[in-house]
N, C-alpha and C. Protein backbone atom coordinates (compact mmCIF):
# COMPACT_ATOMS: atom_id res chain seq x y z
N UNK A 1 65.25 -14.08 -21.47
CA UNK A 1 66.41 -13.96 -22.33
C UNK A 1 66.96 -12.55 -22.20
N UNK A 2 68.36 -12.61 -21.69
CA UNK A 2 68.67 -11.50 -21.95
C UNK A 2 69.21 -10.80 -23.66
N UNK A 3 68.27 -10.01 -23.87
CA UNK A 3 68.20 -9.57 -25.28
C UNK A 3 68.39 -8.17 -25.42
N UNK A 4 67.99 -6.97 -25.72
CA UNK A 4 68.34 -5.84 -25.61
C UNK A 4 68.46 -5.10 -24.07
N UNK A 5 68.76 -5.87 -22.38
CA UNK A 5 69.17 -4.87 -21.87
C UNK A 5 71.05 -5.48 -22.10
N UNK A 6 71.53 -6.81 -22.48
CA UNK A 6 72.84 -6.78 -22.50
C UNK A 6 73.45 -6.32 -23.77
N UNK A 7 74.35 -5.57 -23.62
CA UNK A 7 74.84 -4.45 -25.27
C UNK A 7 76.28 -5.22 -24.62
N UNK A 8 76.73 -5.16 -23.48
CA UNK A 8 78.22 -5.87 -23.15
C UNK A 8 78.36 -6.22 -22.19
N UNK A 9 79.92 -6.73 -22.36
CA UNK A 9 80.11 -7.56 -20.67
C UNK A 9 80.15 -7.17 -19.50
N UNK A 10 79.50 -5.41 -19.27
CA UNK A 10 79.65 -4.93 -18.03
C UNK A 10 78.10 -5.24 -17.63
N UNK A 11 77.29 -5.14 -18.88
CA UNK A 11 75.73 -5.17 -18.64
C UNK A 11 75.48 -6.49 -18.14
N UNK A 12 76.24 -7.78 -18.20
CA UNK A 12 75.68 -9.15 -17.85
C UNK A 12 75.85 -9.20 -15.99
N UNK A 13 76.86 -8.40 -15.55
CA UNK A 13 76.51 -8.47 -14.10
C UNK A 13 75.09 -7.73 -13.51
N UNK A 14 74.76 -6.76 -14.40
CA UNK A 14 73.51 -6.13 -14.06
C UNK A 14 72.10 -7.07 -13.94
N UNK A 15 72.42 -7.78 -15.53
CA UNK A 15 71.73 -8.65 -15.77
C UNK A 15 71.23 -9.58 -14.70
N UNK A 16 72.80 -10.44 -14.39
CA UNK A 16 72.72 -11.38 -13.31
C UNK A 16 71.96 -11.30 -12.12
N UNK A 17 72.22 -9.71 -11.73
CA UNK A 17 71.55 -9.76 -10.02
C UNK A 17 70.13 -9.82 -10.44
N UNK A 18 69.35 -10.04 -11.70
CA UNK A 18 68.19 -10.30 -11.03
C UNK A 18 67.52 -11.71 -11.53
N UNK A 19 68.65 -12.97 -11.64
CA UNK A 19 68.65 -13.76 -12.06
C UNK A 19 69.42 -14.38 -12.38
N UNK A 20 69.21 -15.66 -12.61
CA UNK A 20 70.16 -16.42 -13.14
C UNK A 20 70.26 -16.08 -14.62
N UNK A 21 70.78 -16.01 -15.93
CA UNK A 21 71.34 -16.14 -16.78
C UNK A 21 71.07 -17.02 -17.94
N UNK A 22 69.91 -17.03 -18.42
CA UNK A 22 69.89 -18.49 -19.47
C UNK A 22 69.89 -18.37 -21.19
N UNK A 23 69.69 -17.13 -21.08
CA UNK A 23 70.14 -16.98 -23.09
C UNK A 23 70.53 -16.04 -23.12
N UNK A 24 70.99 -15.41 -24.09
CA UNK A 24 71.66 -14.12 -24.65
C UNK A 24 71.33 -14.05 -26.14
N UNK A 25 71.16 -13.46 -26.58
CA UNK A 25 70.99 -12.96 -27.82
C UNK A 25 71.96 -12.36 -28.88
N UNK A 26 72.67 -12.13 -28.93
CA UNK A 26 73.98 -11.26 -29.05
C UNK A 26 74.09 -10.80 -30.91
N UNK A 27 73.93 -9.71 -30.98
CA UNK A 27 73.70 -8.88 -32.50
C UNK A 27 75.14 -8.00 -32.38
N UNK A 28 76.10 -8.54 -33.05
CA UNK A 28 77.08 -7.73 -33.36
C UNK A 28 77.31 -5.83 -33.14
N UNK A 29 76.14 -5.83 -34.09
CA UNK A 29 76.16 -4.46 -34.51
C UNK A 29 75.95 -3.62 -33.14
N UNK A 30 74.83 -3.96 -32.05
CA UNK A 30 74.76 -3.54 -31.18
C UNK A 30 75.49 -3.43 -30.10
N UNK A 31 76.93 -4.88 -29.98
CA UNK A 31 77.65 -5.19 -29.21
C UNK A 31 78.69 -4.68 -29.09
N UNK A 32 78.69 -3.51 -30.59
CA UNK A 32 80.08 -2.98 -30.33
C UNK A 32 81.13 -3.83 -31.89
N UNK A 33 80.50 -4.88 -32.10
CA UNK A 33 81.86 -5.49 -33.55
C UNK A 33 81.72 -6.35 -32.86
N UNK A 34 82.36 -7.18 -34.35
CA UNK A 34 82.10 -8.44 -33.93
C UNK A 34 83.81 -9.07 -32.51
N UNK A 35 84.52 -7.95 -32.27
CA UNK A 35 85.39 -8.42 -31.21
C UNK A 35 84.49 -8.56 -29.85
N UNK A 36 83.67 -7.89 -29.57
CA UNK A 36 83.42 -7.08 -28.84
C UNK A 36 82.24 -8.71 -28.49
N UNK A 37 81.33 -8.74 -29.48
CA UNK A 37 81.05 -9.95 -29.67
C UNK A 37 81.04 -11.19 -29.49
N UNK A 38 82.69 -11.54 -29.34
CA UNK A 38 83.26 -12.31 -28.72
C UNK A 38 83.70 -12.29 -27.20
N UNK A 39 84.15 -10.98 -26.99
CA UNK A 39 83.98 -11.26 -25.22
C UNK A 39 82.83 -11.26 -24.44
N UNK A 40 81.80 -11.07 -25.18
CA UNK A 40 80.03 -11.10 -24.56
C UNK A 40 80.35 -12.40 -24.60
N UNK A 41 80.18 -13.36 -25.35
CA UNK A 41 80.04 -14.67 -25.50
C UNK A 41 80.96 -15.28 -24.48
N UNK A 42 81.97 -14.62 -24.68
CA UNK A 42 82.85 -16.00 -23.47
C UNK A 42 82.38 -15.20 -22.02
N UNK A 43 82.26 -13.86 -22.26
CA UNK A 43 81.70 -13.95 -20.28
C UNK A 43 80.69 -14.17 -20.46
N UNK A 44 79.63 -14.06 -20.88
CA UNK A 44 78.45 -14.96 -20.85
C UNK A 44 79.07 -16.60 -20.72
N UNK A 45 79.54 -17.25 -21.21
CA UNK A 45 79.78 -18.95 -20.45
C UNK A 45 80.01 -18.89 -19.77
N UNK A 46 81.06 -17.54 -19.29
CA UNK A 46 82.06 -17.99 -18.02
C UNK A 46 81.43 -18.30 -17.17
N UNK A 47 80.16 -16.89 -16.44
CA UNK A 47 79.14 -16.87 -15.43
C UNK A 47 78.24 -18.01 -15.33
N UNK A 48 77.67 -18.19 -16.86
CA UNK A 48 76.59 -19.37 -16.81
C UNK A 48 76.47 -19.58 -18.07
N UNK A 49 77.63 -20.46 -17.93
CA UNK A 49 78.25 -22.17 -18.74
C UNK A 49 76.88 -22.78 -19.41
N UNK A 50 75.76 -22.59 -18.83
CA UNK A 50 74.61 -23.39 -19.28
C UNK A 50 73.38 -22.70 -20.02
N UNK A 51 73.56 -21.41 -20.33
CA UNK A 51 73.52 -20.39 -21.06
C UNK A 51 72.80 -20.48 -22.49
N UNK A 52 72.08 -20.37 -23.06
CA UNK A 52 71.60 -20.59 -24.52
C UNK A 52 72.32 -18.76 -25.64
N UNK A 53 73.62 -19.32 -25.76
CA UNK A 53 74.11 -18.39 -26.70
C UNK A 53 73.30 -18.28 -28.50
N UNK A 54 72.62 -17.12 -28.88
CA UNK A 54 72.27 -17.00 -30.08
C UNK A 54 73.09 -15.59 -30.69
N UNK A 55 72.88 -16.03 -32.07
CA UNK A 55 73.75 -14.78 -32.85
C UNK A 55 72.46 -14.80 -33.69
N UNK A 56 72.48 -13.33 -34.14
CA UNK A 56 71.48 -12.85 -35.14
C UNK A 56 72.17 -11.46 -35.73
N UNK A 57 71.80 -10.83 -36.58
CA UNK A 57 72.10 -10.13 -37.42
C UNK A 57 70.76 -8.46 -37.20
N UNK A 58 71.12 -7.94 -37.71
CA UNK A 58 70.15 -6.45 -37.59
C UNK A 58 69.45 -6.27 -38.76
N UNK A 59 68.13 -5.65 -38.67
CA UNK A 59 67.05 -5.89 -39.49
C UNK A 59 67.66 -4.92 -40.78
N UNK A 60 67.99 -5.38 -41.89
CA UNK A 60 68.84 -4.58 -42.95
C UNK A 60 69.87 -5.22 -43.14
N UNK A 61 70.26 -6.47 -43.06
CA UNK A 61 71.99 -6.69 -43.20
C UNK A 61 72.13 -6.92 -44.45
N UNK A 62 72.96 -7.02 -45.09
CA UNK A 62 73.59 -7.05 -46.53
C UNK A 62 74.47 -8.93 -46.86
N UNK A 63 74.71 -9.00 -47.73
CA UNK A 63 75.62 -10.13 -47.60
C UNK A 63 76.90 -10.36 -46.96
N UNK A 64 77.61 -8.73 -47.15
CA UNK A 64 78.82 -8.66 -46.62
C UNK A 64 78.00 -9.16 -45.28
N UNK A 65 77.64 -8.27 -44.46
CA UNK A 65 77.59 -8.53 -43.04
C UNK A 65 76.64 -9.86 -42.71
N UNK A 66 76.66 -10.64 -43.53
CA UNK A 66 75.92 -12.13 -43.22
C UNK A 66 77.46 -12.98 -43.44
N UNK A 67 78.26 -12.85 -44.30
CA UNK A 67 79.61 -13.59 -44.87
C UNK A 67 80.44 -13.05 -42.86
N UNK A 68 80.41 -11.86 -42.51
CA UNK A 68 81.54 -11.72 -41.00
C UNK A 68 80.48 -12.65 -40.11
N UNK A 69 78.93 -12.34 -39.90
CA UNK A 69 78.64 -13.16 -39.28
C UNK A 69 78.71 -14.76 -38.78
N UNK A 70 78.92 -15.50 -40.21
CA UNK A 70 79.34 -16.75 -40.14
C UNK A 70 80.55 -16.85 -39.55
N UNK A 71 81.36 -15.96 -40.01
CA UNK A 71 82.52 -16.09 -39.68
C UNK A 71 83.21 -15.87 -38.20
N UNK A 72 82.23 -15.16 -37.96
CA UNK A 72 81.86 -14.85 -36.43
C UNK A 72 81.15 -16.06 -35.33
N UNK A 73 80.46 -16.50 -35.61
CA UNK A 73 79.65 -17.84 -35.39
C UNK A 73 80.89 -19.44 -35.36
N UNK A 74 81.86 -19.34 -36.52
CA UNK A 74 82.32 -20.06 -36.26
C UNK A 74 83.71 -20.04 -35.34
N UNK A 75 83.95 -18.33 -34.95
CA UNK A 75 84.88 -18.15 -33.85
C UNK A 75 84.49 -18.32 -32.55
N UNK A 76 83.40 -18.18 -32.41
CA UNK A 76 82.70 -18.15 -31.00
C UNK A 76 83.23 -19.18 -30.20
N UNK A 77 82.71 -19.68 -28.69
CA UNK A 77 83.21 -20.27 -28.05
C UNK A 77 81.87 -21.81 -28.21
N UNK A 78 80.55 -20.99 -28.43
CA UNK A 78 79.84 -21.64 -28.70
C UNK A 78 78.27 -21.20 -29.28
N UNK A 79 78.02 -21.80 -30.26
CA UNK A 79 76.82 -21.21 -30.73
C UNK A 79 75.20 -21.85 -30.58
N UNK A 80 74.38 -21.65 -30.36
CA UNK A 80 73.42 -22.78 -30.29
C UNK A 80 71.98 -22.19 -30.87
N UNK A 81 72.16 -21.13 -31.65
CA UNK A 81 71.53 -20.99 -32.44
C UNK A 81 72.03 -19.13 -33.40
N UNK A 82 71.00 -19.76 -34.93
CA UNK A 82 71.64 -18.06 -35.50
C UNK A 82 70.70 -17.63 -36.65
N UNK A 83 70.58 -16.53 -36.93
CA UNK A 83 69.92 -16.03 -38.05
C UNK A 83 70.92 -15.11 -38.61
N UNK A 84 71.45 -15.53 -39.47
CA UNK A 84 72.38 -14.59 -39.97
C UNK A 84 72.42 -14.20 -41.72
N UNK A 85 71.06 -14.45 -42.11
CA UNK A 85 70.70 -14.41 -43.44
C UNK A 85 70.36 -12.76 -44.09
N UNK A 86 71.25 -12.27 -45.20
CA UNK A 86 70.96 -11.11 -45.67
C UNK A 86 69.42 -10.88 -46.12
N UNK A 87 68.62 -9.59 -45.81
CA UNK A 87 67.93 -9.41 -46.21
C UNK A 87 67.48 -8.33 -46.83
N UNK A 88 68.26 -7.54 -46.99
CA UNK A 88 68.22 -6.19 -47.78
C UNK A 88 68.68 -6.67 -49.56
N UNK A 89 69.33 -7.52 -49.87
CA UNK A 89 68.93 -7.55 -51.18
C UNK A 89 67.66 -8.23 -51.75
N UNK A 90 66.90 -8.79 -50.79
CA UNK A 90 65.03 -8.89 -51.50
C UNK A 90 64.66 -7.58 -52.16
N UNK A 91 65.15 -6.63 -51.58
CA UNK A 91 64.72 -5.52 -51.82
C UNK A 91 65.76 -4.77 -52.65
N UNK A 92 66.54 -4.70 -52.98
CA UNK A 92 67.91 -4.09 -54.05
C UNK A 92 67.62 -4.84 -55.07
N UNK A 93 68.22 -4.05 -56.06
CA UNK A 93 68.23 -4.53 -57.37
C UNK A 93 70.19 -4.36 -57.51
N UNK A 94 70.50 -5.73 -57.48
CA UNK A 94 72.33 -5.77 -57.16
C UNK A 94 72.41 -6.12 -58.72
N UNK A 95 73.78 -5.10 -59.02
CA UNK A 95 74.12 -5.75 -60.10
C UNK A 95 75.67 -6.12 -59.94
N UNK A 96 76.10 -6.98 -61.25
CA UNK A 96 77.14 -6.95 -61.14
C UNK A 96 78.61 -6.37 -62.51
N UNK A 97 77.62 -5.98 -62.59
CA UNK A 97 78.37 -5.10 -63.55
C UNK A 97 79.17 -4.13 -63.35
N UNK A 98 80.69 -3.94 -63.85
CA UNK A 98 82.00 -3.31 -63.36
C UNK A 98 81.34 -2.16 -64.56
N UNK A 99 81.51 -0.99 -63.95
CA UNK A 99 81.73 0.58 -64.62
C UNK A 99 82.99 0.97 -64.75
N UNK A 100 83.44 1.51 -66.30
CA UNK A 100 85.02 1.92 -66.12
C UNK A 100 84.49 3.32 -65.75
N UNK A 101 86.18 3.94 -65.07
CA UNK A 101 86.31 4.81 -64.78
C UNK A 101 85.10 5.90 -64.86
N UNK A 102 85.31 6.14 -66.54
CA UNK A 102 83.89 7.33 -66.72
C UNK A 102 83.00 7.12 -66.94
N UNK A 103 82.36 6.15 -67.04
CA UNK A 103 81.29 5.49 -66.57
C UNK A 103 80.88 5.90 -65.06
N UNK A 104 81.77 5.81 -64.17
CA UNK A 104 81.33 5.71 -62.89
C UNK A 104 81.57 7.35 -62.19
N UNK A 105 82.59 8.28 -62.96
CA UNK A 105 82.58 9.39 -62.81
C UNK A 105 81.52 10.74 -63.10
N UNK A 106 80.51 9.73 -64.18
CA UNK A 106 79.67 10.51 -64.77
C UNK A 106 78.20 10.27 -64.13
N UNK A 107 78.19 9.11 -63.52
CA UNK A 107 76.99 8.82 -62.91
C UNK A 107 77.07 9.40 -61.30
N UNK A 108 78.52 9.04 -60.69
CA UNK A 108 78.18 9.86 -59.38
C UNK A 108 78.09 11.80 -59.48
N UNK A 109 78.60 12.28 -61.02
CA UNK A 109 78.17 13.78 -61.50
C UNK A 109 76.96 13.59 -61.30
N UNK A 110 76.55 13.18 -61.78
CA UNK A 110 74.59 13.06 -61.98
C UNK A 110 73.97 12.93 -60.42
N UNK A 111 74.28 12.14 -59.74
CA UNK A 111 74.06 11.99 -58.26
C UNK A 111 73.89 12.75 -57.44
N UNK A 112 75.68 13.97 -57.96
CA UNK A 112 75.82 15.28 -57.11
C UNK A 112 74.95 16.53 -57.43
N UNK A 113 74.83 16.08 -58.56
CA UNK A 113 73.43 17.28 -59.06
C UNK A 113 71.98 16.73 -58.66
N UNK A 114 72.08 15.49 -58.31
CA UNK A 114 70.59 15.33 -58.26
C UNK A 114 70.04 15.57 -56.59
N UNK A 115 71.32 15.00 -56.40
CA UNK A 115 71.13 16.05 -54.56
C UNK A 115 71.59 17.37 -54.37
N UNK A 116 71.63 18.38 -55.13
CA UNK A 116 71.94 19.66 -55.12
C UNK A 116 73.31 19.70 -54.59
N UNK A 117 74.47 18.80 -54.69
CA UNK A 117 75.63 18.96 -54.06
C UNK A 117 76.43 19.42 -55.04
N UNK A 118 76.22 19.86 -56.39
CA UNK A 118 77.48 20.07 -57.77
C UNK A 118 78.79 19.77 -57.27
């Protein structure tokens, strides 16, 4: 599988000469965005159509970047497999609670003092 030596579509001819071509792995973040993303994927078919395209996500992603992933997954040309599940809020404590103004002015004060930045 080509997995971390292809980052883009100049790397899949490298790839190629020492082989034929049968999965890709393709992680946004590493590819450059998710545009970038998308032209891995279609030159990856172009060369080899028979190809096992996967999307996955980077160890830390958030929800936002699981919500572009899907969204990414369903632009593709083709997907055939994905892990695109947030996993950094197991570990956060998310709230959702809106801070007015000084509320939120007084806590990033506190922040700047607590990293010596006043």
């Amino acid at each position: 599988m080509a997995d971390g030596a292809v980052w883009d579509a100049a790397d899949i001819v490298e790839v190629r000469g020492r082989g034929p071509l049968q999965a890709i792995n393709i992680r946004p973040a590493q590819a450059g965005g998710l545009l970038e993303s998308l032209e891995l994927a279609d030159a990856v078919l172009r060369i080899s159509p028979d190809a096992v395209v996967g999307l996955t996500r980077m160890i830390g992603a958030s929800r936002l970047t699981t919500s572009a992933l899907r969204h990414l997954a369903l632009a593709m040309p083709r997907i055939d497999a994905a892990r695109l599940a947030a996993v950094v809020e197991n570990q956060l404590a998310i709230t959702t609670r809106v801070l007015d103004p000084e509320e939120a002015a007084a806590l990033a004060a506190q922040e700047a003092a607590a990293d010596g930045r006043h």
